[in-house]
Structures are given as C-alpha cells and as structure tokens.
N, C-alpha and C. Protein backbone atom coordinates (compact mmCIF):
# COMPACT_ATOMS: atom_id res chain seq x y z
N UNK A 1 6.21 17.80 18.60
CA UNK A 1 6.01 19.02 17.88
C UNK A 1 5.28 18.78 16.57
N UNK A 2 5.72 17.41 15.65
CA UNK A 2 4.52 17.41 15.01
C UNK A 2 3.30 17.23 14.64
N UNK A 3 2.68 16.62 16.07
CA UNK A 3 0.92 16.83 16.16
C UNK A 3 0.82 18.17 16.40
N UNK A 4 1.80 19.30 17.10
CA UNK A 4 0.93 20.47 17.32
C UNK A 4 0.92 21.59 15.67
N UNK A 5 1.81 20.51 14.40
CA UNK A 5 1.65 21.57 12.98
C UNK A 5 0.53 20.68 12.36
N UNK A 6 0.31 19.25 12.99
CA UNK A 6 -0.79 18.41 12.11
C UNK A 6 -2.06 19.48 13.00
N UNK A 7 -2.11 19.55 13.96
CA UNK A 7 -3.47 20.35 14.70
C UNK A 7 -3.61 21.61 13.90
N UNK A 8 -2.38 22.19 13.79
CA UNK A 8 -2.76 23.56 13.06
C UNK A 8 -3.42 23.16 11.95
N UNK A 9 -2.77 22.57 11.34
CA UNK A 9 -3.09 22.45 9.67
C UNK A 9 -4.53 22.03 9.84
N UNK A 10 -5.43 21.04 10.44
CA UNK A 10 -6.35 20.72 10.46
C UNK A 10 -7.53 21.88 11.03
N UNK A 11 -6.91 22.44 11.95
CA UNK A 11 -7.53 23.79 12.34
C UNK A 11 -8.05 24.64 11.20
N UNK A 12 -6.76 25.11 11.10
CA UNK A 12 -7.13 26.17 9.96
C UNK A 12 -7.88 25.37 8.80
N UNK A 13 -7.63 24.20 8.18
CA UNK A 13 -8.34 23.89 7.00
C UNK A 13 -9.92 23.89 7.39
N UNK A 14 -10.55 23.17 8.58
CA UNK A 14 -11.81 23.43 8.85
C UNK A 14 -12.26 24.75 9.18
N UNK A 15 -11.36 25.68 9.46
CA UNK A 15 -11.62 27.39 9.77
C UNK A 15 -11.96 27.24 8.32
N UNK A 16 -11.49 27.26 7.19
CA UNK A 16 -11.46 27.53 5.72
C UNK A 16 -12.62 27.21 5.03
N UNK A 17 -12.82 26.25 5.37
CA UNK A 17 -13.95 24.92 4.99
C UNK A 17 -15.22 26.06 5.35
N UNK A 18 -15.21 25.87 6.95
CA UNK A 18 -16.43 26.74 7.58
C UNK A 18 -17.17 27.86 6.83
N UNK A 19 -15.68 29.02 6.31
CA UNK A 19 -16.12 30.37 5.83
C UNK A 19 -16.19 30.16 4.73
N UNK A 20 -15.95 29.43 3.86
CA UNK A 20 -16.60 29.21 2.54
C UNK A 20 -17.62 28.35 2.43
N UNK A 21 -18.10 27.74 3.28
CA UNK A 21 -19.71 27.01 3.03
C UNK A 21 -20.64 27.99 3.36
N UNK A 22 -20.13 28.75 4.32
CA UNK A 22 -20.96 29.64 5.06
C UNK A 22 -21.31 31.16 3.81
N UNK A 23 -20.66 31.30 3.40
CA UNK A 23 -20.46 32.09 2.25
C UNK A 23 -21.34 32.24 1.44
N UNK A 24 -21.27 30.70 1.06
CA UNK A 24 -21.89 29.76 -0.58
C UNK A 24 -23.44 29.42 0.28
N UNK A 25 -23.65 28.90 0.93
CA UNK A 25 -24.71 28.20 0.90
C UNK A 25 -25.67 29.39 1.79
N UNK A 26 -26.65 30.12 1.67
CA UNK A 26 -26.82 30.73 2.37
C UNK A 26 -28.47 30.94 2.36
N UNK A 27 -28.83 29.80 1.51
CA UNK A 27 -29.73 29.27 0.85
C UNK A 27 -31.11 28.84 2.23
N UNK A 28 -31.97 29.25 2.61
CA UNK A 28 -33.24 28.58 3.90
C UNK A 28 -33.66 27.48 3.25
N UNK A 29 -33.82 26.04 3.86
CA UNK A 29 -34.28 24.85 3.25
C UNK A 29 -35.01 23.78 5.08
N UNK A 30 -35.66 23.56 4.25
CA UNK A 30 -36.61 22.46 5.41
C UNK A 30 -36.08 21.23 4.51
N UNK A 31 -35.94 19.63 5.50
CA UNK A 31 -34.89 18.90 5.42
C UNK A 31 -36.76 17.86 5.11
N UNK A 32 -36.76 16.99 4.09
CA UNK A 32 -37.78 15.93 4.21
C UNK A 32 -36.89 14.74 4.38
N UNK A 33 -37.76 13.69 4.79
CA UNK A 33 -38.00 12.74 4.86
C UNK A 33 -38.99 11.52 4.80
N UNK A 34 -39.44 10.90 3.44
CA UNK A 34 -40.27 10.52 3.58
C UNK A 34 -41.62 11.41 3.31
N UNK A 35 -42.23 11.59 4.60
CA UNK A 35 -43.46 11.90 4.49
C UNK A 35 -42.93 12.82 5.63
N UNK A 36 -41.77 12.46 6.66
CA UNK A 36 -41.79 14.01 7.55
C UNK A 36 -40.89 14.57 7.37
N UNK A 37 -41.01 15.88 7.84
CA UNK A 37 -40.60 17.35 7.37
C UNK A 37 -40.18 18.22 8.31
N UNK A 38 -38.70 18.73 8.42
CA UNK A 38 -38.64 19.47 9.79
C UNK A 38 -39.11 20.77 10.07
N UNK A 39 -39.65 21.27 11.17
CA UNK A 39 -40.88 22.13 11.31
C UNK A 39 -40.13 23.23 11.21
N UNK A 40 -38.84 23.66 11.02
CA UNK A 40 -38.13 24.57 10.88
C UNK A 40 -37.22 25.27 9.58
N UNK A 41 -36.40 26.04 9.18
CA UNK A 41 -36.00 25.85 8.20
C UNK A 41 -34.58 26.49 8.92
N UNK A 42 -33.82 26.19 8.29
CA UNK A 42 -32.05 26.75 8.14
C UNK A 42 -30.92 26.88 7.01
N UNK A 43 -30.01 27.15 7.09
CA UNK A 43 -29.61 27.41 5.86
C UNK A 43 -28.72 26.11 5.74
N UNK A 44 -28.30 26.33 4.03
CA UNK A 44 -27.70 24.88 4.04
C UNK A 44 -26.59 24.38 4.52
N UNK A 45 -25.98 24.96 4.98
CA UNK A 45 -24.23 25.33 5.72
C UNK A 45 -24.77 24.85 6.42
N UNK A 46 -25.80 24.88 7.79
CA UNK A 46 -25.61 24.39 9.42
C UNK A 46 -26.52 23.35 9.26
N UNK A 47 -27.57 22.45 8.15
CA UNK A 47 -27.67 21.32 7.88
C UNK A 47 -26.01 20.31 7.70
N UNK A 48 -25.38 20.93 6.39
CA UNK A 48 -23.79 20.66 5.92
C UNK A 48 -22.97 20.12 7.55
N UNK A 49 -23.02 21.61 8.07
CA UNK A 49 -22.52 21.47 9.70
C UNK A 49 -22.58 20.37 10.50
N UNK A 50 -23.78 20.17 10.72
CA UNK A 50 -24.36 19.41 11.86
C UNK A 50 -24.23 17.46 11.17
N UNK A 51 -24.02 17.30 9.79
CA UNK A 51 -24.29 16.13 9.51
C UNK A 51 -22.89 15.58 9.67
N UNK A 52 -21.89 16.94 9.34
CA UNK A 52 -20.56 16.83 9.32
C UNK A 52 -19.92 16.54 10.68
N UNK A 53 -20.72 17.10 12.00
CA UNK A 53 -20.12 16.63 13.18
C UNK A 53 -21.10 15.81 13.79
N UNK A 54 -22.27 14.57 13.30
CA UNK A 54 -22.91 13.97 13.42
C UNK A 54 -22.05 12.63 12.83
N UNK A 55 -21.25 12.66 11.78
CA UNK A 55 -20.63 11.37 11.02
C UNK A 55 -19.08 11.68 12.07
N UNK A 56 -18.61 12.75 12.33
CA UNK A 56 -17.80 12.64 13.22
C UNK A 56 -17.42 11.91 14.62
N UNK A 57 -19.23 12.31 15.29
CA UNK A 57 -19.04 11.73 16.36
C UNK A 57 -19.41 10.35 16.27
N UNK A 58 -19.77 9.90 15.31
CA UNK A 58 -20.42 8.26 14.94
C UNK A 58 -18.74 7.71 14.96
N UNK A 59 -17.96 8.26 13.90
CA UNK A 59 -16.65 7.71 13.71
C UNK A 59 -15.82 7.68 14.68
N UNK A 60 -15.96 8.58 15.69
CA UNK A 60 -15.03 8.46 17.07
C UNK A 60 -15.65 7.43 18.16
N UNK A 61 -17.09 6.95 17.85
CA UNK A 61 -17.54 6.30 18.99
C UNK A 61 -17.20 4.90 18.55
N UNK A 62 -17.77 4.98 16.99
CA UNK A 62 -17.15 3.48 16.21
C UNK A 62 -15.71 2.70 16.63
N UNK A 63 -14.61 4.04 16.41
CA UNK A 63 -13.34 3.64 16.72
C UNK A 63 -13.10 3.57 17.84
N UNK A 64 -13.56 4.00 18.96
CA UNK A 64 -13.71 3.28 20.58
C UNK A 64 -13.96 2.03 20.60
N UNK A 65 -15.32 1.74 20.55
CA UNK A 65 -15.97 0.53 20.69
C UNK A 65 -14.90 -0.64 19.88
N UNK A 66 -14.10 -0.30 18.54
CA UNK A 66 -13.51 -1.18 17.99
C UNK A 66 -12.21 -1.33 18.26
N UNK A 67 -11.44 -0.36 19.11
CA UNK A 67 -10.11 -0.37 19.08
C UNK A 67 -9.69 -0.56 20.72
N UNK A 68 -10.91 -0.45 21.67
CA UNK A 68 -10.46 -0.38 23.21
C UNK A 68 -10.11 -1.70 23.73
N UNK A 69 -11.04 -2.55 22.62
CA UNK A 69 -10.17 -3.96 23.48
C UNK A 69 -9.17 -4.10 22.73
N UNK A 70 -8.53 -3.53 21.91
CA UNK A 70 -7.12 -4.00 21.20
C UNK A 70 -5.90 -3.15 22.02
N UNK A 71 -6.43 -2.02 22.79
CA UNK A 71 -5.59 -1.13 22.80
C UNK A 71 -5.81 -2.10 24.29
N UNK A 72 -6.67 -2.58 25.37
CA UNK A 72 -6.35 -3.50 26.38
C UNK A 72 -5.71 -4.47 26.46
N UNK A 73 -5.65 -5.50 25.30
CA UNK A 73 -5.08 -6.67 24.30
C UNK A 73 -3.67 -5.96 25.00
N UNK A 74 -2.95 -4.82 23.96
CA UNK A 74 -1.58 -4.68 23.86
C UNK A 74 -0.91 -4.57 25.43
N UNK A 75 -2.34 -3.49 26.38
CA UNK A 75 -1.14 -3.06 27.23
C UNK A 75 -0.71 -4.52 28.43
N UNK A 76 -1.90 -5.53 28.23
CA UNK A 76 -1.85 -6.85 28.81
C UNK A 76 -0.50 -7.22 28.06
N UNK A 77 -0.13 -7.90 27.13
CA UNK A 77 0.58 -8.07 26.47
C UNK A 77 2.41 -7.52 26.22
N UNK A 78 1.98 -5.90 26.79
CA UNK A 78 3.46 -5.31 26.81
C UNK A 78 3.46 -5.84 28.11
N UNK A 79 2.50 -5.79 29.22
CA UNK A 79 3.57 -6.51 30.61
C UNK A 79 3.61 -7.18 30.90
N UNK A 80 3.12 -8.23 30.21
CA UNK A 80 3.51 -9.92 30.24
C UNK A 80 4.78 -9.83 29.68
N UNK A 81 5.07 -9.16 28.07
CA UNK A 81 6.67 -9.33 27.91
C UNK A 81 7.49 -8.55 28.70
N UNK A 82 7.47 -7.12 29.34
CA UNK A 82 8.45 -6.78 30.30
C UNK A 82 8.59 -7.62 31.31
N UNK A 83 7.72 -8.44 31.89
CA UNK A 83 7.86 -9.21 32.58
C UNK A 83 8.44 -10.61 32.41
N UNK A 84 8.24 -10.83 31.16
CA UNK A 84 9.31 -11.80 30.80
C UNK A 84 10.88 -11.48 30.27
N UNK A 85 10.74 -10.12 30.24
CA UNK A 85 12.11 -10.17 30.13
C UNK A 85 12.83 -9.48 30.57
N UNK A 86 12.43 -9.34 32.03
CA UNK A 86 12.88 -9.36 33.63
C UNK A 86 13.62 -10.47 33.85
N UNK A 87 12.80 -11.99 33.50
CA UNK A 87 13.00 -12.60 33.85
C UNK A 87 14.23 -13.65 33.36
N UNK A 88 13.99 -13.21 32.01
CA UNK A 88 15.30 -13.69 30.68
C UNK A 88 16.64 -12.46 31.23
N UNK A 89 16.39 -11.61 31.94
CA UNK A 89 17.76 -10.51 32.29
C UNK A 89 18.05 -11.35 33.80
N UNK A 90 17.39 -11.98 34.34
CA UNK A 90 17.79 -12.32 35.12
C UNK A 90 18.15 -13.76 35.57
N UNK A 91 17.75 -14.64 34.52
CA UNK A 91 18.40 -15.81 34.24
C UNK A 91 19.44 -15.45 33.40
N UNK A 92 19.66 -14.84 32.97
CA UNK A 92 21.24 -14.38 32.07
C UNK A 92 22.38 -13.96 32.88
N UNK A 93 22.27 -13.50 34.06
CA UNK A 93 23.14 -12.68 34.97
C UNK A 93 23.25 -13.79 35.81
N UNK A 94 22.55 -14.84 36.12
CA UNK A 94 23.05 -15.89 37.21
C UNK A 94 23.95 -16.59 35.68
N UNK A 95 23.39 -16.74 34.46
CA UNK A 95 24.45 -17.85 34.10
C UNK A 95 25.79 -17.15 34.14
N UNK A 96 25.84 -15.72 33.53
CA UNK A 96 26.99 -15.13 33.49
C UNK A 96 28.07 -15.28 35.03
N UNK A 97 27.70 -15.07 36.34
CA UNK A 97 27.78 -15.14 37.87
C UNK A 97 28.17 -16.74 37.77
N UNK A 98 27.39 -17.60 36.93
CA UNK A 98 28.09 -19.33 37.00
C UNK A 98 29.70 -19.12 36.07
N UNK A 99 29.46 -18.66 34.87
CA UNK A 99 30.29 -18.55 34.29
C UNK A 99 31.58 -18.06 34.73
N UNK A 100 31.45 -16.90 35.83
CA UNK A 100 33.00 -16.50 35.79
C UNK A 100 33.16 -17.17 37.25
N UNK A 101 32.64 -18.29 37.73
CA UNK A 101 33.21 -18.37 38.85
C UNK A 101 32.90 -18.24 40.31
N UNK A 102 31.60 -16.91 40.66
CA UNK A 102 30.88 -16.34 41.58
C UNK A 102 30.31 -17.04 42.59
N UNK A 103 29.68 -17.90 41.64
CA UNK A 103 28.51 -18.64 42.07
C UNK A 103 28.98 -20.15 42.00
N UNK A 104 28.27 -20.87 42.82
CA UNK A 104 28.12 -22.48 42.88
C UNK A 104 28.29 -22.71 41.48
N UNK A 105 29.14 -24.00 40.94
CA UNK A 105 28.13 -24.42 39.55
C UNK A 105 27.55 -25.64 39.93
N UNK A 106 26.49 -26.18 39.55
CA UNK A 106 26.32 -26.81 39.77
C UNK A 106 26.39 -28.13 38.24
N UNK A 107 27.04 -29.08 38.62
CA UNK A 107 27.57 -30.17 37.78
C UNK A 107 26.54 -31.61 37.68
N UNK A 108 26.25 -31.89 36.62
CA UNK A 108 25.75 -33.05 36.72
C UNK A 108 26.80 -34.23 36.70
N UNK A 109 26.56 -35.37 37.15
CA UNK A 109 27.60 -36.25 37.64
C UNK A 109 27.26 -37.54 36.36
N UNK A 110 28.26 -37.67 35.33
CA UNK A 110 27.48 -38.43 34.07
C UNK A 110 28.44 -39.88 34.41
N UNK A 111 27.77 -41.03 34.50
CA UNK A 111 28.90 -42.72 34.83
C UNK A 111 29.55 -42.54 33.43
N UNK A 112 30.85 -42.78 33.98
CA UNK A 112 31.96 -43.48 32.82
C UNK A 112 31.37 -44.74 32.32
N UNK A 113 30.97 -44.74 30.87
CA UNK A 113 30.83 -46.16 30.30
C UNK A 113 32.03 -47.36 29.94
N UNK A 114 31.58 -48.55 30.97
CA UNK A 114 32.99 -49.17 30.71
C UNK A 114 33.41 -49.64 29.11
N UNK A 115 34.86 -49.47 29.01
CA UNK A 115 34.94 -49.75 27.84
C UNK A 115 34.69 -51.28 27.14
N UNK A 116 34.50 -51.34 26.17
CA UNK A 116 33.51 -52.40 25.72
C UNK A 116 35.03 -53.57 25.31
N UNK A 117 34.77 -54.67 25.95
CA UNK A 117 35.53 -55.71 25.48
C UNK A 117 35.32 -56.18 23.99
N UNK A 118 36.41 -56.12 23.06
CA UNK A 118 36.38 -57.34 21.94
C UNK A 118 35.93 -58.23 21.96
N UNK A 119 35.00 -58.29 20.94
CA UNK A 119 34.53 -59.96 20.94
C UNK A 119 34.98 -60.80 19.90
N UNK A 120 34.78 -62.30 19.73
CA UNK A 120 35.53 -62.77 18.98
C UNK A 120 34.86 -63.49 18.12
C-alpha cells in the first residue's frame, strides 16, 4: 500500500509541475546549436518536457544496463544459499535421528593406549 501513496504523490506532483510550466513558459523559441538550428519553433514548456523525459529515459536505461547483472548476481546467489540450507536442515535432522537413538550411530573404534611402564 505504500508504493500505491508514493505513486500518487509522484503523480500528482508531476500533474503540478506540468500546469505550471505550461502556464509560465509560453514563450515560441527555436533551440541552436552551434551553427544548427531547429527548423521549427515551440514553446519553452515542451522543449522543458521533452529534455525532462529524454534524461529520464537515459536514467532508466543507465540503471538497467548497471543493475541487471547485480540483480542476476543475487538471484544466483539466493539459490545457492536455499540450497545450502536444505542441505544444513538436513544434515541437522539425521544428527538429531543419531542423537535420540533412531538411527545407526555410527562409532569410531579408538586402541586403548597401553599404560606406560615406570622407568627407572
């Protein structure tokens, strides 16, 4: 529930944003560069607009390209450890199964060291 009041809030603030640039800037301008010049003119709001969802989509492609092998990294990583600790739940339940009795134990067989004669 609270991404759908962070969505609002972000909603409406760019609704806000929108109608007051749109408002203010209402200004016809041709965009230079250099020596070229766009053959058109528009107002300054949908220059504002367009650069604004131009750095947007740069920043969402950026954070793909930089975060998809981390976000592959983890999910490799979470099932290597569920899978290891499958395997730690299930070496725990045979020792517990040795422990009370269930199961075989199995004993290692250690020689009595003879006891050591006095010397003189």
């Amino acid at each position: 529930m609270s991404w759908l009041k962070t969505l609002f809030f972000f909603s409406t603030l760019v609704l806000v944003f929108l109608f007051a640039a749109l408002a203010v800037n209402q200004q016809q301008v041709a965009l230079s560069f250099v020596t070229w010049q766009t053959p058109f003119t528009l107002s300054i709001f949908w220059w504002l607009l367009m650069a604004l969802l131009l750095g947007v989509l740069l920043g969402w492609l950026y954070n793909l390209v930089r975060h998809l092998p981390l976000r592959l990294q983890v999910r490799k990583l979470t099932k290597a450890l569920a899978a290891a600790e499958q395997a730690l739940e299930t070496h725990a339940s045979v020792q517990v199964e040795e422990s009370q009795g269930t199961a075989p134990v199995k004993q290692t067989s250690r020689p009595n060291p003879e006891p050591q004669k006095p010397t003189r």
